[in-house]
C-alpha atoms as a PDB file:
ATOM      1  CA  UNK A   1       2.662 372.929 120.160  1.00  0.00           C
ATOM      2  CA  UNK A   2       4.549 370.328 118.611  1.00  0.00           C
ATOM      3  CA  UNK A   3       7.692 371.586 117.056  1.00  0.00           C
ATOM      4  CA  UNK A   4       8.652 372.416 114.520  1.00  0.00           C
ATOM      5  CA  UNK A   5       4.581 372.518 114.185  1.00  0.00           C
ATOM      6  CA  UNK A   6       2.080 374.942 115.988  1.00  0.00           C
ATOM      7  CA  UNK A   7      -1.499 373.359 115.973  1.00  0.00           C
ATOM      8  CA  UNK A   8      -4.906 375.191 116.513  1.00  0.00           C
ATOM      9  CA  UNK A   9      -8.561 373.242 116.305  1.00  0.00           C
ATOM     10  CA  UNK A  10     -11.872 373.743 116.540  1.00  0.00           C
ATOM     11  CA  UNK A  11     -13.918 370.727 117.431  1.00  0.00           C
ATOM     12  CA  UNK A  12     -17.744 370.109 116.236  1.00  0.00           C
ATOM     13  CA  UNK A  13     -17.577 372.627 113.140  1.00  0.00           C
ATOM     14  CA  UNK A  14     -17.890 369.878 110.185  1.00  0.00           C
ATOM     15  CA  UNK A  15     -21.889 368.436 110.259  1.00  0.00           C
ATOM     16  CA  UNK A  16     -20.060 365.299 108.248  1.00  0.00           C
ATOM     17  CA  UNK A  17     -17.372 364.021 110.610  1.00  0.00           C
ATOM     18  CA  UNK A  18     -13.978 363.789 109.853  1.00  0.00           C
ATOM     19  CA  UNK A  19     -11.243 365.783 109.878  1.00  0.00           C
ATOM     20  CA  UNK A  20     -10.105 368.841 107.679  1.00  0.00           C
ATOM     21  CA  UNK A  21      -6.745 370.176 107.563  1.00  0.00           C
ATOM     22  CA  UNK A  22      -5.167 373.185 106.288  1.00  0.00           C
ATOM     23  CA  UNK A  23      -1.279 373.366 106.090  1.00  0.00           C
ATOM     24  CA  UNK A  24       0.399 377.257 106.797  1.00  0.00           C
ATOM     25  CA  UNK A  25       4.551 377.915 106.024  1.00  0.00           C
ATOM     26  CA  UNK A  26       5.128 381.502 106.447  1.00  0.00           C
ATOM     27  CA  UNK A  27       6.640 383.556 103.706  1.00  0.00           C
ATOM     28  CA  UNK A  28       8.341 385.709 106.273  1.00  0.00           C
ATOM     29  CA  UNK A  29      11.106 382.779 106.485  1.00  0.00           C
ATOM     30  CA  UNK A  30      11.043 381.312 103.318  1.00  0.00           C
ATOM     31  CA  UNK A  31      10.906 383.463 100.256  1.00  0.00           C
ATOM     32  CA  UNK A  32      10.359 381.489  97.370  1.00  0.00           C
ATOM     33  CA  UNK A  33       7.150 379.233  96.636  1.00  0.00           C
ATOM     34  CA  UNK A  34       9.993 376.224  96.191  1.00  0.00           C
ATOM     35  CA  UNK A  35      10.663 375.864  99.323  1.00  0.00           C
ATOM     36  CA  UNK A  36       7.340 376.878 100.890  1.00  0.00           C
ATOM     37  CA  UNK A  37       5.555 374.391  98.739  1.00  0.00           C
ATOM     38  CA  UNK A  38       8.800 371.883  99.735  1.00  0.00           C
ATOM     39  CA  UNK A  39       7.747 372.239 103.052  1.00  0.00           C
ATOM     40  CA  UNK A  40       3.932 371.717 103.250  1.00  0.00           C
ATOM     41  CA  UNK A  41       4.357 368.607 100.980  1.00  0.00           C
ATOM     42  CA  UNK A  42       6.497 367.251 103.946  1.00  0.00           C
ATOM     43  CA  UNK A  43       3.691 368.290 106.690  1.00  0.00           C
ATOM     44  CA  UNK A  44       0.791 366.692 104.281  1.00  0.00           C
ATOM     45  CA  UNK A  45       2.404 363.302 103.909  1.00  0.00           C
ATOM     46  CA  UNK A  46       3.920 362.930 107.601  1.00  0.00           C
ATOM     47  CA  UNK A  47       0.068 363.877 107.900  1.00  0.00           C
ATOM     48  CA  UNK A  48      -1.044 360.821 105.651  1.00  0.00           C
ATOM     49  CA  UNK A  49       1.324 358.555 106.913  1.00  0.00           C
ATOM     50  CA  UNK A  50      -0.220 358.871 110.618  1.00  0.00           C
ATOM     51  CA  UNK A  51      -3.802 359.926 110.179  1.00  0.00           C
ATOM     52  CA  UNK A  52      -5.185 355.970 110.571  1.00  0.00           C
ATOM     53  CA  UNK A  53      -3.466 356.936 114.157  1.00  0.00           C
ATOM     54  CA  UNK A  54      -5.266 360.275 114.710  1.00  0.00           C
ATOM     55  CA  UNK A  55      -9.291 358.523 113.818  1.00  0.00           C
ATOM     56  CA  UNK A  56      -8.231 356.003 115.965  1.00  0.00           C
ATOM     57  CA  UNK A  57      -7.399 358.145 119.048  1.00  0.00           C
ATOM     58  CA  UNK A  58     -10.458 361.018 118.185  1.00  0.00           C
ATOM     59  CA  UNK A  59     -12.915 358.577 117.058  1.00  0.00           C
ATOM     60  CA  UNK A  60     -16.232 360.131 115.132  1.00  0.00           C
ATOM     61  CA  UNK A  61     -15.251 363.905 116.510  1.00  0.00           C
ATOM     62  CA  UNK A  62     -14.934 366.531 113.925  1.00  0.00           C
ATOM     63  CA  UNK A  63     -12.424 368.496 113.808  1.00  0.00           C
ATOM     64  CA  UNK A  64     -10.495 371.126 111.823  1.00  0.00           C
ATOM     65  CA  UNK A  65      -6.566 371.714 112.111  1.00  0.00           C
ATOM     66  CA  UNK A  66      -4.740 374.227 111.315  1.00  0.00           C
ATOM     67  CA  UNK A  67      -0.979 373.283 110.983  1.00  0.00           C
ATOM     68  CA  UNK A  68       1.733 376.064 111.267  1.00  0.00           C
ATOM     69  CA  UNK A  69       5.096 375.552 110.234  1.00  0.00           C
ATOM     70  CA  UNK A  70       7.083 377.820 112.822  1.00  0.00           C
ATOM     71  CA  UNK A  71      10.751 376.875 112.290  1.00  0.00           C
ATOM     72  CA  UNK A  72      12.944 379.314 111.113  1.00  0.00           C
ATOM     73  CA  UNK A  73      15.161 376.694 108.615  1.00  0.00           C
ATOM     74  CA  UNK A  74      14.169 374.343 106.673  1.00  0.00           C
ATOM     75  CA  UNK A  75      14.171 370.984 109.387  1.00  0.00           C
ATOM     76  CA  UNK A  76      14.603 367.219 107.257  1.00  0.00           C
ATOM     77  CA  UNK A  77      11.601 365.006 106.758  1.00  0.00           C
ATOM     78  CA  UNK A  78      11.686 363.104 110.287  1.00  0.00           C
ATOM     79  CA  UNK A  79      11.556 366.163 112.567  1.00  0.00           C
ATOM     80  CA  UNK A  80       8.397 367.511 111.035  1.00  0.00           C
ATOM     81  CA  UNK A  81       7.040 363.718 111.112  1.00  0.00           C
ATOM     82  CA  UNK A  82       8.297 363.367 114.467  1.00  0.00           C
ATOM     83  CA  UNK A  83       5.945 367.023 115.369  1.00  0.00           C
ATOM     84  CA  UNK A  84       2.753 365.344 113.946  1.00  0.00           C
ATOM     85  CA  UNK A  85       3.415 361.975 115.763  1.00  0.00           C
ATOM     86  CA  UNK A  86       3.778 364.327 118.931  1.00  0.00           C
ATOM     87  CA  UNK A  87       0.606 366.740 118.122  1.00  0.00           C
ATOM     88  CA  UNK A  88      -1.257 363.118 117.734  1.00  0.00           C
ATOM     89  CA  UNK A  89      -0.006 361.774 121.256  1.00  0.00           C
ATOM     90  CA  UNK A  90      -0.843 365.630 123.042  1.00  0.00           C
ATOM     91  CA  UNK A  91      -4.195 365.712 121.400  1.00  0.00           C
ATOM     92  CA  UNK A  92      -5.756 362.378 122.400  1.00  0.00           C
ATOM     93  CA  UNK A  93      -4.572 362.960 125.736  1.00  0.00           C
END
């Protein structure tokens, strides 16, 4: 877990390479599609931002993610990057 993020994998599913990701916010917390759609847009860019870090550190694995927004607010911008930057250090390791 890397809050406000909870990540699940699967390694060796994709016969291409790469990575896939699928983004989650639950509706449960957040009611309207504004702010759902607010949030994954924030988890998908703090996502491009740092993927050059992530093939770096898993080199030619595949591998799928699935990222779940688990925060009960809304958090700013640089929390939810700060979760991927973590979920990239505790993966690699």
């Amino acid at each position: 877990m890397a809050y406000p993020l909870r990540v699940s994998w699967l390694e060796g599913c994709d016969d291409a390479g790469g990575t896939q990701v699928a983004v989650s916010v639950p509706k449960r917390h957040f009611k309207t599609a504004v702010q759902r759609n607010r949030l994954k847009r924030r988890i998908r860019e703090a996502y491009r931002l740092h993927k050059e870090e992530w093939y770096a550190r898993l080199g030619d694995r595949p591998v799928s993610l699935m990222l779940m927004y688990i925060a009960k607010e809304e958090l700013p911008y640089r929390e939810i990057e700060a979760g991927i930057a973590k979920m990239i250090r505790k993966f690699s390791d």
